[in-house]
Protein backbone atom coordinates (compact mmCIF):
# COMPACT_ATOMS: atom_id res chain seq x y z
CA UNK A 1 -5.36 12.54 7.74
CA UNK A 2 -3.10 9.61 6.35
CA UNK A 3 -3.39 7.90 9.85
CA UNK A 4 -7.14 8.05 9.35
CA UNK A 5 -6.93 6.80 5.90
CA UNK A 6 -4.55 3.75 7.50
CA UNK A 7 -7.26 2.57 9.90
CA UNK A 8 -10.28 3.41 7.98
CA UNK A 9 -8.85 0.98 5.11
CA UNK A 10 -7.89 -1.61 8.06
CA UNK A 11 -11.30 -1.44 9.54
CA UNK A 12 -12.77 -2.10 5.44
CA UNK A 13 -10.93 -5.51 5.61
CA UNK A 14 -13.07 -6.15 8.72
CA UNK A 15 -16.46 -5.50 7.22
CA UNK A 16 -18.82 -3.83 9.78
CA UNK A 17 -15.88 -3.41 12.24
CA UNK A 18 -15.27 -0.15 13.65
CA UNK A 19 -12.07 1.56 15.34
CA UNK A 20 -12.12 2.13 19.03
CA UNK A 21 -8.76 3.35 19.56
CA UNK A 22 -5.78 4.61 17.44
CA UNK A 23 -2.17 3.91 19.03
CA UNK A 24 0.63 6.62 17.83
CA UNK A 25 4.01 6.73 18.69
CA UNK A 26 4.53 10.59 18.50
CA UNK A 27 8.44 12.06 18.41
CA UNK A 28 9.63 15.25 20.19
CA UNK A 29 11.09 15.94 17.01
CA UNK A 30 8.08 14.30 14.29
CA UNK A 31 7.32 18.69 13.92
CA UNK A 32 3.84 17.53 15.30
CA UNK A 33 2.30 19.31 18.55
CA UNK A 34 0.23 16.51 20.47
CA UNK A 35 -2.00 19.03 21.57
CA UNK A 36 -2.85 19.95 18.18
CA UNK A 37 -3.20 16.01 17.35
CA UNK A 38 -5.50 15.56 20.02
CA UNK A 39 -7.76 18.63 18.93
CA UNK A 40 -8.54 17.66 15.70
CA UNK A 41 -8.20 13.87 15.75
CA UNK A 42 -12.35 13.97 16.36
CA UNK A 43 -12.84 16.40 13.79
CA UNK A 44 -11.19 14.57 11.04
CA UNK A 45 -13.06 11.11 12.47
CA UNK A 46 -16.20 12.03 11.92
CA UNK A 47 -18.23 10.24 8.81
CA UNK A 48 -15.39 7.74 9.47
CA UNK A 49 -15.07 3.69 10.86
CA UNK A 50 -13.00 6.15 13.38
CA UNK A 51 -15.87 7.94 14.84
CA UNK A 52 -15.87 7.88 18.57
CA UNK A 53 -12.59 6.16 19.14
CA UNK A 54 -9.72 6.83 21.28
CA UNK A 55 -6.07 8.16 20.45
CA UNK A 56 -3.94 6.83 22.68
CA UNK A 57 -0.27 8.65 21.90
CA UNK A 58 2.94 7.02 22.79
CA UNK A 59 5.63 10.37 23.31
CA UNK A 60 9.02 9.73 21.98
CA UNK A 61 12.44 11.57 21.53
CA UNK A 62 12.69 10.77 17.98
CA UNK A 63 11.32 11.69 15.01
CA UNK A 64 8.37 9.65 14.48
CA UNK A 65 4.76 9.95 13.75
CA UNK A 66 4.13 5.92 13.14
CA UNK A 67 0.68 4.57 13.48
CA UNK A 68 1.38 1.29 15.94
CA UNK A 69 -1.82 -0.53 16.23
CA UNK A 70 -5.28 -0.55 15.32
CA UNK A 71 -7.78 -1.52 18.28
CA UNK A 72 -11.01 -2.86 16.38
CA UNK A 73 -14.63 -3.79 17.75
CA UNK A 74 -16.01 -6.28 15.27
CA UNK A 75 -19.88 -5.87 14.07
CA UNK A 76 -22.05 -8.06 15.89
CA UNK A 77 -23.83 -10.50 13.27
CA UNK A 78 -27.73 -9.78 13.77
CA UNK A 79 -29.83 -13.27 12.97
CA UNK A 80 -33.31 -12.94 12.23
């Protein structure tokens, strides 16, 4: 959930942006399964500026779990 919270509060500096992919780097030895990651990365987007993006995992042999960039779509301004 904190790598939600990361690019939920990146996407607030961008106001109206929304995420559209989350890059990980993911270590063999982080104690995190990847196939667990990818299971319930949509379930903890949704209500989120995450909703309907991408995780894109980087595997590793160390033992990180580091969130390495933040791949935002920017509102589009609506004139009237």
């Amino acid at each position: 959930m904190s790598m939600i919270d990361i690019a939920s509060e990146e996407a607030a500096r961008h106001v109206g942006a929304r995420v559209t992919a989350l890059h990980l780097k993911l270590g063999a030895l982080s104690g995190v399964v990847k196939e667990a990651l990818n299971f319930s990365y949509e379930i903890a987007c949704q209500g989120t500026a995450l909703e309907g993006s991408q995780l894109v995992i980087e595997e590793t042999e160390g033992q990180e779990l580091q969130v390495v960039a933040i791949e935002l779509e920017e509102a589009e301004e609506l004139v009237t």
